[in-house]
Structure formats: structure tokens, C-alpha cells
Protein backbone atom coordinates (compact mmCIF):
# COMPACT_ATOMS: atom_id res chain seq x y z
CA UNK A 1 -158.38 233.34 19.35
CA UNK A 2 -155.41 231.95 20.18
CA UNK A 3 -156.97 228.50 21.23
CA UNK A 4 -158.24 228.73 17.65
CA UNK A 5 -154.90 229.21 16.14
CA UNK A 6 -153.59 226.05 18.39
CA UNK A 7 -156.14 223.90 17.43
CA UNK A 8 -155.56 225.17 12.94
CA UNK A 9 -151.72 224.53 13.37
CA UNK A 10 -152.28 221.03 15.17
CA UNK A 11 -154.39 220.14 11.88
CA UNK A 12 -151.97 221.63 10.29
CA UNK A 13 -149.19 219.03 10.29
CA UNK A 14 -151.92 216.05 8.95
CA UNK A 15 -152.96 218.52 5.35
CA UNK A 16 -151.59 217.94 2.29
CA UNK A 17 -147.57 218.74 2.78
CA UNK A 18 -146.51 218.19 -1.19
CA UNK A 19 -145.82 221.49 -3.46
CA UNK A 20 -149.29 221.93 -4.24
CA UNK A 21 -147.73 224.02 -7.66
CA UNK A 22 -146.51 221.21 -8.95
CA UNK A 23 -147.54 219.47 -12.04
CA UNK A 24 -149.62 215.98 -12.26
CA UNK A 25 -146.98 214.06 -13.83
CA UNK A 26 -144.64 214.42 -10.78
CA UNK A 27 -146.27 212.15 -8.63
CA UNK A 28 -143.08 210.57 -7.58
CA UNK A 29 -142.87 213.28 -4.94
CA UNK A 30 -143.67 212.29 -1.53
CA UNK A 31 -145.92 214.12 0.07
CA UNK A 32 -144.96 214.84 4.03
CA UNK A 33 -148.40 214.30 5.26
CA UNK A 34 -147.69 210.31 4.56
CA UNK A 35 -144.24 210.63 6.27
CA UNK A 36 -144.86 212.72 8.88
CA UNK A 37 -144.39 211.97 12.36
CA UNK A 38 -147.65 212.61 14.85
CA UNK A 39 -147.75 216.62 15.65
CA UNK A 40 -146.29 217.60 18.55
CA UNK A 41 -148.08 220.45 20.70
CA UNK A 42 -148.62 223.30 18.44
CA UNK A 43 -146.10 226.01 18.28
CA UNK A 44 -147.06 229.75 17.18
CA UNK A 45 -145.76 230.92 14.07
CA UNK A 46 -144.00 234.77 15.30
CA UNK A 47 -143.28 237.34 12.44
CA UNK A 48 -139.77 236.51 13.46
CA UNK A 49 -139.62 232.88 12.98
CA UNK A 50 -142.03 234.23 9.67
CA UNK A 51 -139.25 236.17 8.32
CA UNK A 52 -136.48 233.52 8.94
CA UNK A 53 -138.44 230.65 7.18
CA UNK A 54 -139.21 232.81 4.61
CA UNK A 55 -135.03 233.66 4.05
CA UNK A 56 -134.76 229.66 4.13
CA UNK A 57 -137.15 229.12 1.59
CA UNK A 58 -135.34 231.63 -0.91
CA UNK A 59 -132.36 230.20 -0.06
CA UNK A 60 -133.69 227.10 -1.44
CA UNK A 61 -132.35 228.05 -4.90
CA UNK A 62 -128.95 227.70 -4.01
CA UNK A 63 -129.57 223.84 -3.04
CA UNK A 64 -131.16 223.29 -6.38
CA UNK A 65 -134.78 223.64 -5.37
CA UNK A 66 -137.36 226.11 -6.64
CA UNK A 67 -138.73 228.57 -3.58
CA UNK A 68 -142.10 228.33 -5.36
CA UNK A 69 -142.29 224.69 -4.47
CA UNK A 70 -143.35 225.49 -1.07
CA UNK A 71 -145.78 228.62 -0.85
CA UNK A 72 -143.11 231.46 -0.30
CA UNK A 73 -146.06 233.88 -2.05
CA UNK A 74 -148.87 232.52 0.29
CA UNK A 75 -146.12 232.50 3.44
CA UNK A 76 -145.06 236.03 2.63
CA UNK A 77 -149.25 237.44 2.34
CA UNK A 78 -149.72 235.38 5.57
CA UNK A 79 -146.82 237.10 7.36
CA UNK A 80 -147.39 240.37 6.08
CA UNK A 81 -151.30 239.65 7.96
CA UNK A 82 -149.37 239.62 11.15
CA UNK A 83 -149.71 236.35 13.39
CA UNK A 84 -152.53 234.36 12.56
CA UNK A 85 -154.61 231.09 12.29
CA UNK A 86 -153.82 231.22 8.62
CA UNK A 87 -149.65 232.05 9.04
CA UNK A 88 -149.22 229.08 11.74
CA UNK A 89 -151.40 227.11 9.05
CA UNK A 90 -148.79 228.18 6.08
CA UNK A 91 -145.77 228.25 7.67
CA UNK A 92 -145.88 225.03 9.31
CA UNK A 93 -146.68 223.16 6.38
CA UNK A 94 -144.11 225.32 3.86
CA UNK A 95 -141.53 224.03 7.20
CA UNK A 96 -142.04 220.72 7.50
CA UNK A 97 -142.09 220.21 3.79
CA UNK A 98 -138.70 221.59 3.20
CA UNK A 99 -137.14 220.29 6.49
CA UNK A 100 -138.48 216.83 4.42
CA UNK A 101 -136.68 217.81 1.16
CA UNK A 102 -134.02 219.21 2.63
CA UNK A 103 -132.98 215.70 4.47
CA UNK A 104 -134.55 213.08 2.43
CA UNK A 105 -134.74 214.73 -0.98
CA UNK A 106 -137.73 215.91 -2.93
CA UNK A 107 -138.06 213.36 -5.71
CA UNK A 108 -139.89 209.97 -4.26
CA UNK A 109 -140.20 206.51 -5.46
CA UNK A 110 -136.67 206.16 -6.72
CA UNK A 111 -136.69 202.34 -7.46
CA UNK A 112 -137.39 202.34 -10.89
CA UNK A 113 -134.02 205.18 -10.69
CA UNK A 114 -132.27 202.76 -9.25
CA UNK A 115 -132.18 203.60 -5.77
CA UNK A 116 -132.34 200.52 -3.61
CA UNK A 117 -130.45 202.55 -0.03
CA UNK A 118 -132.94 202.34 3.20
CA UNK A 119 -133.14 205.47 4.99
CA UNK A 120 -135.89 204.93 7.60
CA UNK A 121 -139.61 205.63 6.60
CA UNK A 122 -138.34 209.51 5.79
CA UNK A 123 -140.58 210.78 8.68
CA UNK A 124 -139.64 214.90 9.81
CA UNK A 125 -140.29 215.25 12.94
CA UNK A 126 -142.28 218.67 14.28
CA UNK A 127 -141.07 217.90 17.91
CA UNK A 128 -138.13 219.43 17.10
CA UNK A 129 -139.40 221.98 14.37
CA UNK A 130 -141.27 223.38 17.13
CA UNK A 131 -138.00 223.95 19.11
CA UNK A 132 -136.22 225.52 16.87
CA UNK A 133 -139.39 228.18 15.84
CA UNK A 134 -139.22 228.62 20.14
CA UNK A 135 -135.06 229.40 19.96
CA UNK A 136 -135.49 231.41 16.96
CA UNK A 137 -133.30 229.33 14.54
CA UNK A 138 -135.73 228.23 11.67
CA UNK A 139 -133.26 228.67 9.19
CA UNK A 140 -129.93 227.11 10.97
CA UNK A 141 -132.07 224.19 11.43
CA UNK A 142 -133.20 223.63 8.21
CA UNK A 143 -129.47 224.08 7.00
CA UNK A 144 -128.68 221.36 9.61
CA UNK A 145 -130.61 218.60 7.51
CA UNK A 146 -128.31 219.32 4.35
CA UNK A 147 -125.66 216.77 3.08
CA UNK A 148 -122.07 218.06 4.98
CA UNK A 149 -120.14 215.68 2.40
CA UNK A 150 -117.56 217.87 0.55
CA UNK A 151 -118.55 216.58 -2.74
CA UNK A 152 -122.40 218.06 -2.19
CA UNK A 153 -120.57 221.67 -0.95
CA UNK A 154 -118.63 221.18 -4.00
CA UNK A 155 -121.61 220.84 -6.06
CA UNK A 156 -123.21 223.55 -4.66
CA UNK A 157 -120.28 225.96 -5.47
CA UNK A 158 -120.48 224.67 -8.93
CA UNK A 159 -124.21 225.39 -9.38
CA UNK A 160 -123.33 229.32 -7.78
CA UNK A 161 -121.57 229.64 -10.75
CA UNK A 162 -123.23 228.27 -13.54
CA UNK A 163 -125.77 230.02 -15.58
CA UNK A 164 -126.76 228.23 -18.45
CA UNK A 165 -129.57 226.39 -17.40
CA UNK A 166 -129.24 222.66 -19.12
CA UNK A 167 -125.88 222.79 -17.18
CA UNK A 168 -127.39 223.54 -13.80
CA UNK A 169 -130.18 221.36 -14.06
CA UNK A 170 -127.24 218.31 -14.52
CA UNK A 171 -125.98 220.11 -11.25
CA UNK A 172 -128.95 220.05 -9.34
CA UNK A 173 -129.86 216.16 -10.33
CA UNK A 174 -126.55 215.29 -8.87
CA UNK A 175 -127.30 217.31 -5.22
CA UNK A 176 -130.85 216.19 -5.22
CA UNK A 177 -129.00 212.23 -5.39
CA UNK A 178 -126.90 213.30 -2.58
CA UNK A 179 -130.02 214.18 -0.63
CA UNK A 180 -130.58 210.47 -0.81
CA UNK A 181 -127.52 209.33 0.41
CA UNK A 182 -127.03 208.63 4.51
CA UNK A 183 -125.63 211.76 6.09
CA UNK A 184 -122.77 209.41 7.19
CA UNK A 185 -120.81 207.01 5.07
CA UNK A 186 -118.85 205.96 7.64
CA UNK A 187 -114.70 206.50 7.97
CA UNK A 188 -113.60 203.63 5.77
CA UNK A 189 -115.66 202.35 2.85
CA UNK A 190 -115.68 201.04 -0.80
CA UNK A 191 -117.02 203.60 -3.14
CA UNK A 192 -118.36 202.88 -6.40
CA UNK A 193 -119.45 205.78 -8.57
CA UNK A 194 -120.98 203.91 -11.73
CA UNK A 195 -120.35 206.50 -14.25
CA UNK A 196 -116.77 206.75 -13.33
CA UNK A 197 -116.13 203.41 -14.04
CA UNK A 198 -113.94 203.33 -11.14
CA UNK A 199 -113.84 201.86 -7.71
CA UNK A 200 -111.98 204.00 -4.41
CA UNK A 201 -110.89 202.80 -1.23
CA UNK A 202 -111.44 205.34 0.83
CA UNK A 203 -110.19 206.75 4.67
CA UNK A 204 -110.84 209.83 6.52
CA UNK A 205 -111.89 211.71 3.10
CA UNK A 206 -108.68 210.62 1.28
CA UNK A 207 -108.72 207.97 -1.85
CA UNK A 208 -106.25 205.57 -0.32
CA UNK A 209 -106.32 202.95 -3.96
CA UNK A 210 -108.42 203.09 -7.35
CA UNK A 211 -109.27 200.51 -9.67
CA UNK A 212 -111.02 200.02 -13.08
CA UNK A 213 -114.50 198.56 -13.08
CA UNK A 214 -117.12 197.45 -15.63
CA UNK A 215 -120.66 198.13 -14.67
CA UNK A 216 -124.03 196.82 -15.63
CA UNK A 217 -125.53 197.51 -18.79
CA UNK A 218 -127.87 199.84 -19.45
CA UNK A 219 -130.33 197.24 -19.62
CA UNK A 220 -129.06 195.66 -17.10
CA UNK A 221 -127.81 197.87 -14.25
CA UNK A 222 -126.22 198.09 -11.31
CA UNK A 223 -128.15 199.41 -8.60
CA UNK A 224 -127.58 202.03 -5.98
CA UNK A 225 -127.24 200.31 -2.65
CA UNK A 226 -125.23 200.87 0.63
CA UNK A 227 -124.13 197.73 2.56
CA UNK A 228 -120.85 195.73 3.79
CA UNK A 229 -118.07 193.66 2.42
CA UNK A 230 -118.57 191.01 5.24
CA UNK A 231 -116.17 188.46 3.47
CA UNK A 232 -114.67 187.19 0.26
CA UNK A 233 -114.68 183.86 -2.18
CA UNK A 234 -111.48 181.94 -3.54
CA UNK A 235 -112.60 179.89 -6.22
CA UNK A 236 -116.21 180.88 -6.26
CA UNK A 237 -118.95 179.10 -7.91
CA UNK A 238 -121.55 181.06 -10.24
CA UNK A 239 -125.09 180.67 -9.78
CA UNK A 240 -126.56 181.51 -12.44
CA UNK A 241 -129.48 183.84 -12.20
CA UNK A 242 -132.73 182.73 -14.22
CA UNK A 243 -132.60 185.93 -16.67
CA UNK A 244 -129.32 184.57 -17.93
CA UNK A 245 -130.16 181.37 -18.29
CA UNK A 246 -132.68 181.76 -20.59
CA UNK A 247 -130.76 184.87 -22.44
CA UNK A 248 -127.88 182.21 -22.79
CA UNK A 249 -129.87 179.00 -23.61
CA UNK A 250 -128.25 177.38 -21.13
CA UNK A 251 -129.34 173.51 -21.13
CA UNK A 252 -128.86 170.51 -19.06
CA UNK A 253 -125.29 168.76 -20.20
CA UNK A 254 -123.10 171.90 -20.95
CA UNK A 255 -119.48 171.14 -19.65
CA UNK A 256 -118.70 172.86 -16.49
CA UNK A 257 -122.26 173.70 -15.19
CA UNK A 258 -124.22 171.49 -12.93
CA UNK A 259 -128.15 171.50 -13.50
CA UNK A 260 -130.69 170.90 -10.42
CA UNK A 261 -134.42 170.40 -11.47
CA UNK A 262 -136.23 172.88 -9.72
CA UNK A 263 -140.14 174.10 -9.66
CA UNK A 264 -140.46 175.55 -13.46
CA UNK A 265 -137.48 174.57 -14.42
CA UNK A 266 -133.62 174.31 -13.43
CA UNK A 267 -130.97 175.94 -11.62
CA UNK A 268 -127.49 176.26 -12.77
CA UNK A 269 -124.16 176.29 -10.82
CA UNK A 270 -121.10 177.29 -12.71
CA UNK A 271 -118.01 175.21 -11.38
CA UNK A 272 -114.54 177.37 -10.31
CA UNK A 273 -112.15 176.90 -12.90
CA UNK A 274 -110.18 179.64 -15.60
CA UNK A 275 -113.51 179.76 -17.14
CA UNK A 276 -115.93 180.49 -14.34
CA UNK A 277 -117.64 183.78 -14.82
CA UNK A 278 -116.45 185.36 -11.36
CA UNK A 279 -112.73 184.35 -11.89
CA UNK A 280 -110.71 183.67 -8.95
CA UNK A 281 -112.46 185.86 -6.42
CA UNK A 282 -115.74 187.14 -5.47
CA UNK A 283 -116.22 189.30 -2.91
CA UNK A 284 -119.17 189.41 -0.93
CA UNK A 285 -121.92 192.28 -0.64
CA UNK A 286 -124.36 192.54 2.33
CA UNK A 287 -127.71 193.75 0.38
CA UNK A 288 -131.00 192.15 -1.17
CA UNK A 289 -129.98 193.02 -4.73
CA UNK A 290 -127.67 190.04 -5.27
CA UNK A 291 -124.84 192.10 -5.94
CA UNK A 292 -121.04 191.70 -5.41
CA UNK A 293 -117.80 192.54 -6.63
CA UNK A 294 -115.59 189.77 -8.58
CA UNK A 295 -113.12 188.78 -10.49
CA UNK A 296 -113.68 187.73 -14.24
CA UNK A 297 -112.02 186.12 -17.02
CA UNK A 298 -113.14 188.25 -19.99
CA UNK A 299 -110.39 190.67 -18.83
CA UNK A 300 -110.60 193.12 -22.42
CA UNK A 301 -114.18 195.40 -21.18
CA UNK A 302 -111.72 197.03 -18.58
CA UNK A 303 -109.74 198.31 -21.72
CA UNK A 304 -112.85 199.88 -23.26
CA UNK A 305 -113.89 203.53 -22.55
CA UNK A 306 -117.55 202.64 -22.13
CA UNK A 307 -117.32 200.00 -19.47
CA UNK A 308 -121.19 199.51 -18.70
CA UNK A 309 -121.32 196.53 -20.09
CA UNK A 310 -122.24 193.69 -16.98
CA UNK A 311 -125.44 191.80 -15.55
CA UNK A 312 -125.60 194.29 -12.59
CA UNK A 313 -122.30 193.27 -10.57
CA UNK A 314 -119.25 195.02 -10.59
CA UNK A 315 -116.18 193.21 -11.99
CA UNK A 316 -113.01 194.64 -10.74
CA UNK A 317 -110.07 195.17 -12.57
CA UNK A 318 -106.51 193.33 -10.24
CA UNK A 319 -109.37 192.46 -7.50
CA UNK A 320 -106.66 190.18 -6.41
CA UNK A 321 -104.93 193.16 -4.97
CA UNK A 322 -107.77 194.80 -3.44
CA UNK A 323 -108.55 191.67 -1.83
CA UNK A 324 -104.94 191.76 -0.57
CA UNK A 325 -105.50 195.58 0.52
CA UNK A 326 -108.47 194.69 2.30
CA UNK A 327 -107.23 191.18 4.17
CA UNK A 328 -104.00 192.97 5.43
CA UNK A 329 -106.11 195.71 7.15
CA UNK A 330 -105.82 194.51 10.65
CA UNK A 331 -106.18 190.68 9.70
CA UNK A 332 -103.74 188.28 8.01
CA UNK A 333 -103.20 188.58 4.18
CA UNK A 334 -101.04 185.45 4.12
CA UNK A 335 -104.94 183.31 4.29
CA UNK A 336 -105.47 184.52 0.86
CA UNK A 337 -102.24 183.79 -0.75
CA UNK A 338 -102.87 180.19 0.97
CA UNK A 339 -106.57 180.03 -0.75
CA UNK A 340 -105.40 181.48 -4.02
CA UNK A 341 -102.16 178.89 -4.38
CA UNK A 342 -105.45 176.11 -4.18
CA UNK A 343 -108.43 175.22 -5.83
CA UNK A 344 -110.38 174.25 -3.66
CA UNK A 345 -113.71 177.09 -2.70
CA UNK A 346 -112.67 179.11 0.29
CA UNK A 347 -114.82 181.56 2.10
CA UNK A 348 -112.08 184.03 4.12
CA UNK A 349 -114.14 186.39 6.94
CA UNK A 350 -112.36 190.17 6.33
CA UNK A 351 -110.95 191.17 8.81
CA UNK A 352 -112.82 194.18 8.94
CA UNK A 353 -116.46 194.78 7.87
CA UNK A 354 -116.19 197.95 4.97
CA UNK A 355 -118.84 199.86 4.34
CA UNK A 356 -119.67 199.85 0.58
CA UNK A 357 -121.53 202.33 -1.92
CA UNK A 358 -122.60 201.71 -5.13
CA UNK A 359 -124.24 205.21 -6.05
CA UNK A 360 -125.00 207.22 -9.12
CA UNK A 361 -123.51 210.45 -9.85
CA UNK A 362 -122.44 211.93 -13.64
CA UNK A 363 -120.48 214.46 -11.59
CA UNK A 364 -118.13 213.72 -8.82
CA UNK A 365 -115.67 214.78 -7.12
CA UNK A 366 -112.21 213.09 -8.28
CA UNK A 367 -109.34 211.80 -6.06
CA UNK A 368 -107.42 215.76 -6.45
CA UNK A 369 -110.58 217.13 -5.09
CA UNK A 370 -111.87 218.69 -8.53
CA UNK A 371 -115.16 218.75 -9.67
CA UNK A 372 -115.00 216.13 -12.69
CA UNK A 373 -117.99 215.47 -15.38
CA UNK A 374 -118.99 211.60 -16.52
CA UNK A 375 -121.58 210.52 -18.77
CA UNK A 376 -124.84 209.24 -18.14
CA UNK A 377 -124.87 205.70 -19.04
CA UNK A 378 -128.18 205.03 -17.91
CA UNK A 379 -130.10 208.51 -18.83
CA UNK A 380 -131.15 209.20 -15.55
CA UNK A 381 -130.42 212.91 -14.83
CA UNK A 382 -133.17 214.03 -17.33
CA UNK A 383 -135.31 211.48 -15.22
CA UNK A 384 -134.33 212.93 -11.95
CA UNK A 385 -134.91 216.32 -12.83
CA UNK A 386 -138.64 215.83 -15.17
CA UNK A 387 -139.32 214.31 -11.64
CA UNK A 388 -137.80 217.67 -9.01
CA UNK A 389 -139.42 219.77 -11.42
CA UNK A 390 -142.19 218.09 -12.90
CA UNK A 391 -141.59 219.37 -16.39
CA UNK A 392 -142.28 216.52 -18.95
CA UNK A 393 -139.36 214.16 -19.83
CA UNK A 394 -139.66 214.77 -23.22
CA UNK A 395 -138.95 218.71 -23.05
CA UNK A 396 -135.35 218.15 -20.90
CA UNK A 397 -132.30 219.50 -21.67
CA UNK A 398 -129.28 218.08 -19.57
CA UNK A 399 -125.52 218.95 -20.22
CA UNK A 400 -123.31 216.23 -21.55
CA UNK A 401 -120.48 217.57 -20.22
């Protein structure tokens, strides 16, 4: 019998690991069977290690997620059996599918959200499942794969005490995105919330300088990626990407571009001036999206309310003094007052590589520490939750504020 049971629970980890309750139209949900590591030995479910899975699985509620999502009725029938073929079978899968939600987030495919961060190939591995079923600490080490940032806790206290239900839902979009995010963003790092129009410098937990941004449009927006600021541009050129040169109608003799014949067409390079697109200074981005921060000299969409109005890059508001902030951090700040008394194009290395993210979130946690609402410039949280939930988009209702 209990080579039997061995032999069911090693299966186990290769079934089906997705909410098998949930709807058709959520197929944006990764299933753990296609993320999964290879099982490790089996371990045998005990009524103990039962019992605490089945406490973690309630206490899914409280992280946003829905304890029916991952057979708590079939885990608590298979329990109440005593040990068996079929409770190793259960509870391993109901495990490893919330240890997966739990540190990668439930909703998959997020591109088309906007999500562009790299997190590994969001394997869970049973290896250490299995040790935690043999210390008897299910539960603590499900808890363990949770988001520790404050603003998630925060979050989490605000969905506690919320019960109208279009205002939770906005809650639990914003902790499912924070499932997403890397467990560790690092000590100092640029932080770009795109609904908050704002950009923070941030050390140790503590907003060290702000600044006004505009954002991409709704049609074209900015995406969610984590990277570095490796360096930064005096006097950048623009290189125009193709969608904008055709939007624009840009052709061959307009003052201040140059034009290079290329295979189906041309490429355009902007030339630094007062004009140029970028302004004075661009500051470099490490990620595949071909997305910075700059300068601009169309200086009245940081006086708007609104300020989603870009191609996708972020155009900050007195950049020149960020750039300052960021050259004078252990490197010398008198290179850039050199560069910016020229005209020539400079490239400056920072002197330290910051961590950047540009995330997502229509509520954050502001500079005091207090949970503040923004809007939702791209109508995503309806999108995030239709997808956690898989209820159909057109039936959501999200709080606006």
C-alpha cells in the first residue's frame, strides 16, 4: 500500500496543477504542471501536514485569492479519509499550485498587460515542498513565498478592511501585480509608478527626491520592466522609431533630421539641438523595450493632471537635477556641468549602476507611507482581475477611487 501511494504522489507532481474550477476564458493562468520542476522523491501527505495546508489554503483569501481555486473541498474529503493514495494525490497538487501563485502570481501571460520583468521560467520546486511537509511547516513555507515589500503588507491591511467588493477586487489586482514583481528591488533604485505620474529615488525604504513625469499613452504605453541606469546622454540624438515615422509623415529633407535608406524604407536620426525630442539629456535604460528616461522640450504635459500622454518613454520633469543627484553619488557631478556647458554628444558612465522599475500599480504607497489611490490610465485592473478570477471582462466592476 504504501509503495502504491509513493508511486500516485510521484505522478502526482506531472497532472494537471491549474484550478481545475476555473472558467475557459482564463486561460492566461499558468498551469504548474508546465513550470514545474522534476518531482523529487515522494513525500507522504500526514493528517498533520493535511490540516496545515488546508489552514493555508483558507488563508488564501486574505492575499486576494479564492480558497476554491485549489481543491480545499476535495483536500478536506481526502483528509477526512485518513492518509491515502488519493490525499498525497490532492494535497500535493493543491501545494504546489499555491506555493506557484503564491511566488509568481496566478494570472499568466502578462505581455499583452504590459509586463515585460524576467523572473526565471516560474518553476516551484517540490524538493523543498517535501521538506517542509517532513518539518511540519506547510503553512510557514507557503507564507515564505509572499511579497515582504511594505507596500504589498500595506495592501493587504487595506483589503482586511474593505468590504465592498468592486473596491477589493481594485485591491487584490494591485497584490496579485506585486506577486510579479522580484522579491528584491534592491537598496537603491529608480521607481516609476505609471499612474502616479511621478518618479522616486529611493534608499533603504525612504523616498530620498520626486519628480513629475509624463507617461505613454494609452495607446502607446509604457511598459513594466526592471533594469539599470548604466549611463546618461548630453546632447542626445533621437532615433526615430518606425511607428512614428509614419504617424508623423516624416520625409527625406525635413530640417534637422538626417535620413539613411534602409531595407523598406528609411531611418531617421533627429540632430541635438533646443528642438530635439529628448532635450538636453537622455538617460539610459538597460532593457529590450527601448525605453529610457529624457529630457524634452514640450515642457507644458508636466503641467497637466493626466500626464499619459508619451510614445512609451518617460520624460522627466528638471531631469537635469536628477542627473546631477545621480552623478554626485559616489562619482563626479562636475563631468556633467562640463557636458551640459557644450554641445557636443557626450555619453557620461554613472557612477553607480541604479536599479530601475517601471511598474503598474493604481494604488501605492506614497512617500508618508499612506495608502494613496490613482487612476487607471490604461484599464488594466478590470483586465487583471477577469483574468485571477476568470469572470468575463465585460461583467467587472473596479473602484475608481
Amino acid at each position: 500500500m504504501k509503495i502504491d501511494r509513493l508511486l500516485l504522489l510521484a505522478g502526482a507532481a506531472f497532472c494537471g496543477m491549474g484550478a481545475a474550477s476555473v472558467p475557459e476564458q482564463q486561460a492566461s493562468i499558468v498551469p504548474v504542471a508546465e513550470t514545474a520542476m522534476a518531482p523529487a522523491p515522494a513525500t507522504v501527505w500526514t493528517k498533520a501536514a493535511a490540516k496545515d495546508l488546508i489552514g493555508a489554503i483558507e488563508g488564501s483569501a486574505d492575499e486576494g485569492l479564492r480558497p476554491t481555486d485549489y481543491g480545499l473541498a476535495s483536500l478536506k474529503a481526502a483528509a477526512e479519509q485518513g492518509e491515502s493514495p488519493a490525499l498525497d494525490a490532492v494535497a500535493q497538487r493543491a501545494a504546489l499550485t499555491l506555493a506557484h501563485d503564491y511566488q509568481y502570481g496566478r494570472v499568466g501571460d502578462r505581455a499583452d498587460l504590459g509586463w515585460h520583468i524576467d523572473r526565471g521560467n516560474g518553476s516551484v520546486d517540490p524538493v523543498v515542498l517535501n521538506a517542509a511537509i517532513e518539518r511540519g511547516k506547510v503553512r510557514s513555507y507557503l507564507q515564505s513565498l509572499l511579497p515582504v515589500d511594505e507596500r504589498y503588507k500595506a495592501l493587504k491591511a487595506a483589503l482586511a478592511d474593505t468590504s465592498d467588493g468592486a473596491s477589493r477586487d481594485r485591491i487584490r489586482a494591485n497584490m496579485e501585480r506585486w506577486r510579479w514583481m522580484p522579491r528584491d528591488l534592491g537598496t537603491e533604485y529608480l521607481y516609476v509608478n505609471v499612474p502616479s505620474y511621478k518618479l522616486e529615488r529611493i534608499n533603504d525604504g525612504a523616498v530620498l527626491s520626486t519628480y513629475t513625469v509624463v507617461v505613454g499613452a494609452k495607446d502607446t504605453p509604457t511598459p513594466w520592466i526592471a533594469g539599470d541606469a548604466p549611463s546618461l546622454v548630453v546632447n542626445p540624438s533621437w532615433y526615430v522609431p518606425a511607428s512614428i515615422i509614419k504617424s508623423s509623415n516624416l520625409r527625406p529633407g525635413k530640417a534637422g533630421y538626417i535620413f539613411k535608406a534602409s531595407a523598406g524604407g528609411y531611418s531617421v536620426r533627429q540632430l541635438p539641438g533646443p528642438k530635439n525630442a529628448l532635450g538636453r539629456l537622455k538617460i539610459n535604460l538597460t532593457n529590450d523595450q527601448a525605453i529610457y528616461l529624457h529630457d524634452t522640450p514640450s515642457k507644458g504635459g508636466f503641467a497637466k493632471d493626466q500626464r499619459a500622454l508619451s510614445h512609451g518613454c518617460i520624460r522627466v520633469k528638471d531631469i537635469d537635477q536628477l542627473a546631477t543627484e545621480l552623478m554626485s553619488d559616489g562619482g563626479d557631478g562636475a563631468k556633467l556641468d562640463e557636458a551640459l556647458a557644450g554641445t557636443d554628444t557626450k555619453t557620461l558612465a554613472l557612477p553607480k549602476r541604479y536599479n530601475v522599475y517601471l511598474v503598474y500599480f493604481t494604488l501605492d504607497r506614497d512617500a508618508n507611507g499612506d495608502l494613496v489611490s490613482y487612476g487607471d490610465p490604461y484599464g488594466r485592473d478590470a483586465e487583471v482581475i477577469a483574468r485571477l478570477d476568470g469572470r468575463p471582462l465585460r461583467d467587472m466592476q473596479i473602484a475608481s477611487n
